[in-house]
Protein backbone atom coordinates (compact mmCIF):
# COMPACT_ATOMS: atom_id res chain seq x y z
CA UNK A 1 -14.92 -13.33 -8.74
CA UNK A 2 -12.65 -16.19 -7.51
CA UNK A 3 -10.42 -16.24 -4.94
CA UNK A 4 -7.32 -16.60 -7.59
CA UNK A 5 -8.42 -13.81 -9.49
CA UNK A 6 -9.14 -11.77 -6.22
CA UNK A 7 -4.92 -12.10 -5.60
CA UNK A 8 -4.22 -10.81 -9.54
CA UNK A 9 -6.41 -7.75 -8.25
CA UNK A 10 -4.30 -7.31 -5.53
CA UNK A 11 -1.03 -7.64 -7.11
CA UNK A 12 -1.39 -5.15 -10.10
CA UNK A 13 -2.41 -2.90 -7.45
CA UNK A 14 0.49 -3.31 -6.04
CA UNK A 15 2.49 -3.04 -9.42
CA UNK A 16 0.49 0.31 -9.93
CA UNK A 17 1.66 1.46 -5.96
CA UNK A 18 5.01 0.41 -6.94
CA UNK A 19 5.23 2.62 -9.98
CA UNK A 20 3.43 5.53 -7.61
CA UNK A 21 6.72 5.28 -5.43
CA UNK A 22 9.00 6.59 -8.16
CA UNK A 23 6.63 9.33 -9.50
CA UNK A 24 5.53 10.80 -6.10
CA UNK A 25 9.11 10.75 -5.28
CA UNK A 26 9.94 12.81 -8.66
CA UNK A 27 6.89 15.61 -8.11
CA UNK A 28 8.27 16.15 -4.05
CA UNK A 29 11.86 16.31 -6.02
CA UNK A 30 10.73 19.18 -8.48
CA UNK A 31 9.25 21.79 -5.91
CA UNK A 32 6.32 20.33 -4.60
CA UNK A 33 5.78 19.21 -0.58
CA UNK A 34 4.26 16.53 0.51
CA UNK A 35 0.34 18.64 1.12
CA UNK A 36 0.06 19.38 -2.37
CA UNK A 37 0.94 16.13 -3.54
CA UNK A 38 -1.93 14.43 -1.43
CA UNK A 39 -4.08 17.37 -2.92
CA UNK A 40 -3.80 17.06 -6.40
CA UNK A 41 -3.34 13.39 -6.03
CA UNK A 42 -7.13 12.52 -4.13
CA UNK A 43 -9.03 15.14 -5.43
CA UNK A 44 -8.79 13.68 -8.74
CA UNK A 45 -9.64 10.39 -7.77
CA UNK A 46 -12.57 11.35 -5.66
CA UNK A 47 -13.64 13.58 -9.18
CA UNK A 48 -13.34 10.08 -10.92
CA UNK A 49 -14.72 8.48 -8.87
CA UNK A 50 -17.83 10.25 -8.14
CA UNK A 51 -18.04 11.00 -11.99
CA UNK A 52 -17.57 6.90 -13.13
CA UNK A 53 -19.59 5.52 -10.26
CA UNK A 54 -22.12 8.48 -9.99
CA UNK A 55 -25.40 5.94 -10.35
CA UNK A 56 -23.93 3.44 -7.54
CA UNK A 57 -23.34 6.60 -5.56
CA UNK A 58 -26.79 7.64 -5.61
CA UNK A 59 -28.50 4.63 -3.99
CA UNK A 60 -26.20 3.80 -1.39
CA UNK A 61 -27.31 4.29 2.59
CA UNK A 62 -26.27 6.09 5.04
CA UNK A 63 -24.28 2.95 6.98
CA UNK A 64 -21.88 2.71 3.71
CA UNK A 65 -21.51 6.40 3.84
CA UNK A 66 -20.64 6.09 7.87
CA UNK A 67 -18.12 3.31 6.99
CA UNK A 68 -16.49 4.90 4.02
CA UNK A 69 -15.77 7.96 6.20
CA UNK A 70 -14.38 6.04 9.05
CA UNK A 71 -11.93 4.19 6.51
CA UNK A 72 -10.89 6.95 4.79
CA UNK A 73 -9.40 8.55 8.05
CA UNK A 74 -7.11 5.42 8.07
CA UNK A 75 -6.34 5.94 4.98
CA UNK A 76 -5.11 9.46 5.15
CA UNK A 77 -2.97 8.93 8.24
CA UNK A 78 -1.25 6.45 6.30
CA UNK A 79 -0.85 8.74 2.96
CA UNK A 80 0.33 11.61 4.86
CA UNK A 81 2.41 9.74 7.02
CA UNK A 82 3.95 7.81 4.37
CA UNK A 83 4.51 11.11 1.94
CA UNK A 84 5.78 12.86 4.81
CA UNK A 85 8.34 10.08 5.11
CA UNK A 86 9.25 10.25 1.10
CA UNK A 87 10.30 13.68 1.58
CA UNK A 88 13.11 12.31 3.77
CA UNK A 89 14.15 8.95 2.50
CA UNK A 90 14.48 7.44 -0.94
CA UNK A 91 11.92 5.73 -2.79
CA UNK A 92 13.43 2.36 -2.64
CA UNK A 93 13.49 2.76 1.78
CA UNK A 94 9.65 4.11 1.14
CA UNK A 95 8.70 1.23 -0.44
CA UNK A 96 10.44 -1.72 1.58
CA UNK A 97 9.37 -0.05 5.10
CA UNK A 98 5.97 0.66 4.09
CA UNK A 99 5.58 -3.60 3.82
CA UNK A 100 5.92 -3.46 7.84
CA UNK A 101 2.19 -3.56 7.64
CA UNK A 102 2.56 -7.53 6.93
CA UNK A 103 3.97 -7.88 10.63
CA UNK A 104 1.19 -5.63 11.80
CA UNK A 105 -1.57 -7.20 10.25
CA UNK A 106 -1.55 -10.86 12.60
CA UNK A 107 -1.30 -8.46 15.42
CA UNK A 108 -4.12 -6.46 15.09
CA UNK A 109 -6.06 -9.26 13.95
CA UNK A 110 -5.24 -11.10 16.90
CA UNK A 111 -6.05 -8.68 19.60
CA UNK A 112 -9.22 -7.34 17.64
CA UNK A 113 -10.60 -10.92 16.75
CA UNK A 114 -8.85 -12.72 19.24
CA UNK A 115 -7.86 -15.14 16.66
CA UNK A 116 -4.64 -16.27 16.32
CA UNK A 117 -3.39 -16.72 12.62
CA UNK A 118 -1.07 -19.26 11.07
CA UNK A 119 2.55 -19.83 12.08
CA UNK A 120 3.56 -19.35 8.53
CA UNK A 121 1.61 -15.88 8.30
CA UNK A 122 4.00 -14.87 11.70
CA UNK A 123 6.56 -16.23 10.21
CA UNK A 124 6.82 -14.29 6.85
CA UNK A 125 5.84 -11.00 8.78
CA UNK A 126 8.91 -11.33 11.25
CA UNK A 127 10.99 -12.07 8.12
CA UNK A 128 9.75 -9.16 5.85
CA UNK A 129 10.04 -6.63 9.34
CA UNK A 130 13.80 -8.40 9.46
CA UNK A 131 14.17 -7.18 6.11
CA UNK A 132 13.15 -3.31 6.32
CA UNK A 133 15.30 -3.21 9.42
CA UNK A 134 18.22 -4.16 7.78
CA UNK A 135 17.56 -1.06 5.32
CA UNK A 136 16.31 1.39 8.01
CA UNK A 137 18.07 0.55 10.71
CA UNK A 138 21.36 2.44 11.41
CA UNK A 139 23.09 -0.50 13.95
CA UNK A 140 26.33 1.14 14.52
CA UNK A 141 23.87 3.75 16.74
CA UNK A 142 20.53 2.04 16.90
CA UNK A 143 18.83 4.56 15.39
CA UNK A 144 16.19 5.07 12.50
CA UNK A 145 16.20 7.76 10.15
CA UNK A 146 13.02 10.28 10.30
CA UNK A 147 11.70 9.58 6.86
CA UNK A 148 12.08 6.01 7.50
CA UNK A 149 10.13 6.13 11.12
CA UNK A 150 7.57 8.38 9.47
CA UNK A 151 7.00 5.79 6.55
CA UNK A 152 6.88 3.19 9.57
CA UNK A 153 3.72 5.40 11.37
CA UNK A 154 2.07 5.32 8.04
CA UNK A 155 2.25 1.50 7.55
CA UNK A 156 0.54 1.10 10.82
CA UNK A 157 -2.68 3.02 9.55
CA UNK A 158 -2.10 1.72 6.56
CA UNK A 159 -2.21 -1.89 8.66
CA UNK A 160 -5.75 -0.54 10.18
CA UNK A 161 -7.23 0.58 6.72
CA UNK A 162 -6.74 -2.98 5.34
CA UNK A 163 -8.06 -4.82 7.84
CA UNK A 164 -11.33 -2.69 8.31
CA UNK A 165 -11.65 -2.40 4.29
CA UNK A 166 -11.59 -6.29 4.43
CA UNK A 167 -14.58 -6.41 6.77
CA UNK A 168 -16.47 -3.71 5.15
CA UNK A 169 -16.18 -4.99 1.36
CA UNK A 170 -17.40 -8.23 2.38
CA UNK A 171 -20.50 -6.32 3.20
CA UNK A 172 -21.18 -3.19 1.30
CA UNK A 173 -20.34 -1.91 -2.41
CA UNK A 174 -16.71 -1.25 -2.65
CA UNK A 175 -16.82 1.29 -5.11
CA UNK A 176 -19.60 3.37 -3.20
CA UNK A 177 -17.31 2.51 -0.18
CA UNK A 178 -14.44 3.68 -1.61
CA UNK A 179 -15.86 7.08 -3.17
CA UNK A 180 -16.42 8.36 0.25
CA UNK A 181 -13.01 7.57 1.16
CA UNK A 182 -11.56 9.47 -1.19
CA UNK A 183 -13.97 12.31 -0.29
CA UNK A 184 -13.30 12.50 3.15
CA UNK A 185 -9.46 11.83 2.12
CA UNK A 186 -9.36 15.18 -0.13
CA UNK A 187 -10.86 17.17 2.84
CA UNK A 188 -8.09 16.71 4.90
CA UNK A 189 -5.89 16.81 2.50
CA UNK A 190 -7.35 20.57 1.64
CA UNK A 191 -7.45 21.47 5.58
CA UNK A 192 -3.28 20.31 5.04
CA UNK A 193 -2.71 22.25 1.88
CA UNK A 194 -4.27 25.62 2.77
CA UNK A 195 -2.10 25.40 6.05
CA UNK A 196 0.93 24.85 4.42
CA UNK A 197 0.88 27.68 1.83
CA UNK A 198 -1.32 25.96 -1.13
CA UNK A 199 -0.75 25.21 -4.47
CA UNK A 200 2.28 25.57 -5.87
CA UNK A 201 2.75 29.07 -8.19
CA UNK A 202 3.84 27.81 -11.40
CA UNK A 203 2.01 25.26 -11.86
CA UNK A 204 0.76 26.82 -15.72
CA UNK A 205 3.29 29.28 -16.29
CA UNK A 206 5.77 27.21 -16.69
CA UNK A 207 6.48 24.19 -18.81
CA UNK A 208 8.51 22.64 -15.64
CA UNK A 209 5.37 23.47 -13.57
CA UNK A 210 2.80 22.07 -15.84
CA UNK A 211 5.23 18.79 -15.98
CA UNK A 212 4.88 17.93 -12.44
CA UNK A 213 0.91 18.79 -12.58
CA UNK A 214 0.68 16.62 -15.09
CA UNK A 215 2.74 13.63 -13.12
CA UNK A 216 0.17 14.52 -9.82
CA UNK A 217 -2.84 14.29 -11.62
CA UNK A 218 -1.61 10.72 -13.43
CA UNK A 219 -0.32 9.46 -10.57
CA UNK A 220 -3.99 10.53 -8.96
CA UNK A 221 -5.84 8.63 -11.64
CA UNK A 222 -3.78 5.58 -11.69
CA UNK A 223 -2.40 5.08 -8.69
CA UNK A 224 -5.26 7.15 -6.10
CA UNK A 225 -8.34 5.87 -7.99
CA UNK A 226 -7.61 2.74 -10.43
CA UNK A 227 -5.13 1.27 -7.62
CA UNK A 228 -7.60 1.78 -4.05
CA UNK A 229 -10.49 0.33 -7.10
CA UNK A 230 -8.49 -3.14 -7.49
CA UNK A 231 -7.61 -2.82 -3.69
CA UNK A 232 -11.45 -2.73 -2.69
CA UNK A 233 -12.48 -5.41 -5.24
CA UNK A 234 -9.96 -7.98 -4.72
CA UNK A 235 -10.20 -7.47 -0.47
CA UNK A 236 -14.18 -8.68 -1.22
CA UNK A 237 -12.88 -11.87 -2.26
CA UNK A 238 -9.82 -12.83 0.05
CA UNK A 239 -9.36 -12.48 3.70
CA UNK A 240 -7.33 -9.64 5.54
CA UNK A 241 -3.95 -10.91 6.45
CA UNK A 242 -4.02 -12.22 2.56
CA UNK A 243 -4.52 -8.85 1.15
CA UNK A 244 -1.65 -7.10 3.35
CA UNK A 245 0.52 -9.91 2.00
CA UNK A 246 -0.52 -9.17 -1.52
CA UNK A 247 -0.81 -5.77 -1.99
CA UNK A 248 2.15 -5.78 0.00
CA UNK A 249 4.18 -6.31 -3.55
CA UNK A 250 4.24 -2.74 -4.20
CA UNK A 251 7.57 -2.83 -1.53
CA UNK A 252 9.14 -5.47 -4.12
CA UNK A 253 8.03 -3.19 -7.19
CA UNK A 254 9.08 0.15 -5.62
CA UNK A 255 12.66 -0.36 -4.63
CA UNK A 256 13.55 -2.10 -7.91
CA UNK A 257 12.15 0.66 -10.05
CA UNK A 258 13.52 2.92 -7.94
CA UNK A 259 17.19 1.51 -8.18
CA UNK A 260 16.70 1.17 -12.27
CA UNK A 261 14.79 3.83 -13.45
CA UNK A 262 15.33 6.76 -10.96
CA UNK A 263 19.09 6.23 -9.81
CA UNK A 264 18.04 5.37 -5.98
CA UNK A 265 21.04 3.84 -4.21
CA UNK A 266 21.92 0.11 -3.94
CA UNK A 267 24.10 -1.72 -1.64
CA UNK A 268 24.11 -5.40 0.31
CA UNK A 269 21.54 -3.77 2.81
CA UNK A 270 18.86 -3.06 -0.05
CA UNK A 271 19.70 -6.33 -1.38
CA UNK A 272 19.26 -8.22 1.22
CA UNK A 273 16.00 -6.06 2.15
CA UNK A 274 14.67 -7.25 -1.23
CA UNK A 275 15.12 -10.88 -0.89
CA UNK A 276 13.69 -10.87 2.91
CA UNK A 277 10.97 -8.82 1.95
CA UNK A 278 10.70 -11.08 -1.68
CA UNK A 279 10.99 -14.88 0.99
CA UNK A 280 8.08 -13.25 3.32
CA UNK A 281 5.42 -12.59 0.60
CA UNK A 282 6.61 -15.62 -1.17
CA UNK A 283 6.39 -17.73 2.50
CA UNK A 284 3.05 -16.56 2.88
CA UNK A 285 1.17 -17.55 -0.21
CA UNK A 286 2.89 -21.20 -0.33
CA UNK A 287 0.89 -23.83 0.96
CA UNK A 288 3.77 -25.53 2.59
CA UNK A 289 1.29 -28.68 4.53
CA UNK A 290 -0.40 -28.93 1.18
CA UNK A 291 3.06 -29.26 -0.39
CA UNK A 292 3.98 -32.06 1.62
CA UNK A 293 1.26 -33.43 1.76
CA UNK A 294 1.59 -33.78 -2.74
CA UNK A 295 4.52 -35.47 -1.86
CA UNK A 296 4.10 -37.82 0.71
CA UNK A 297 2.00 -39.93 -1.47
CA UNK A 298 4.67 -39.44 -4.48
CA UNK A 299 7.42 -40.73 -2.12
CA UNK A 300 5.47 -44.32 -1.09
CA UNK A 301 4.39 -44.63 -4.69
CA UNK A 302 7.80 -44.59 -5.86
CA UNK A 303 8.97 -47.02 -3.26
CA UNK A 304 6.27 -49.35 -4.18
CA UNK A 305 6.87 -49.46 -7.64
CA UNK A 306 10.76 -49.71 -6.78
């Protein structure tokens, strides 16, 4: 796979995340809390997974085992962190604040690596984290809503899971990887659901009930399994900051879904949130020395034929 193709990976998975906003958001809406929803949502992708993948499985080792454990706690402080927040917030804040992982990513790179990434890369991160704020943060009192700082906690382990992912798909199978990171994922996410009550009561007896199964276990197919798939595969192929930058287009998806298909709120503040968040992914994956450098030559060879 090339590099170009790698970034298509990313993006639909990030078109697929986007999407997830609005239907998690609907299924914590009609009854459900926010340990169910990670239930019903990872145990059918790790069922998928383990079922599609089941020969892969089988003849992996025990240090791809180790490592898909290790990412999958990442990944479920993120999940519950950022469904936590959902409960609290709208879908369109959800989506924009969960992008603060683009400012997080040079960071941890940096003191991890200690290597220091591209002025542009800092650049679009303080520009998207300029945006969110402008949709989070109340400045008449400084202060930040609880969904919204709870989406923010999640973005930070969602800022850890990416960049170990990208080191560990460079080296092992990503599906195998991911399979135990869904597995590890639902056990939590059990230990969470039998503390908070379980599953809900109605979810066959009614037709409203069976509804919002339904939604759970689509949005656990799609969005759990096909989505972290495409996130694995494509982070083989491109580099860490990259990916966060990439995938990150599930914050542009999200919000503008939300507004048009599920009635969320819009104002200057989400507009404005948009186009920041829109400038900093855009920013980031525009060669803007290579640009110049196309035109330098254009400019002398005009003047010369002038």
């Amino acid at each position: 796979m090339n590099r170009n193709f790698a970034r298509v990976v990313l993006i639909t998975a990030g078109i697929i995340w986007g999407f997830g906003f609005i239907a998690n958001k609907y299924i914590l809406d009609h009854g459900w809390n926010y340990q169910q929803l990670l239930f019903v949502r990872f145990f059918v992708a790790t069922i998928a997974i383990f079922l599609i993948f089941n020969k892969r499985i089988r003849k992996t080792n025990l240090k791809t085992i180790k490592a898909g454990l290790f990412l999958g706690i990442f990944l479920f402080l993120g999940y519950f962190f950022q469904t936590w927040g959902l409960a609290h917030t709208t879908a369109s804040n959800n989506a924009l604040i969960t992008a603060s992982y683009i400012f997080l990513m040079p960071i941890i790179i940096y003191i991890s690596e200690k290597k220091r990434v591209g002025n542009q890369t800092i650049l679009a991160g303080i520009i998207v984290m300029a945006g969110i704020s402008l949709i989070s943060v109340d400045f008449s009192s400084l202060t930040i809503a609880s969904g919204d700082a709870l989406t923010f906690i999640g973005a930070f382990f969602y800022a850890f899971h990416i960049y170990f992912l990208g080191k560990q798909t460079k080296k092992t199978d990503p599906y195998v990887l991911m399979a135990f990171q869904m597995l590890i994922f639902t056990g939590f996410a059990t230990i969470t659901l039998i503390q908070s009550g379980g599953l809900p009561t109605d979810l066959v007896t009614t037709s409203g009930g069976f509804k919002v199964l339904l939604y759970a276990v689509i949005i656990g197919f799609i969005g759990s399994f096909i989505g972290f798939v495409l996130q694995s595969i494509g982070q083989k192929h491109t580099n860490e900051a990259e990916a966060a930058i990439l995938i990150s287009t599930e914050s542009l998806f999200g919000p503008v879904l939300a507004i048009l298909f599920y009635g969320d709120p819009f104002n200057l503040n989400i507009l404005l949130g948009i186009i920041f968040v829109f400038v900093g992914i855009l920013l980031s994956e525009t060669d803007l020395k290579k640009i110049r450098r196309i035109k330098k030559p254009n400019r002398i060879s005009n003047i010369k034929e002038y």
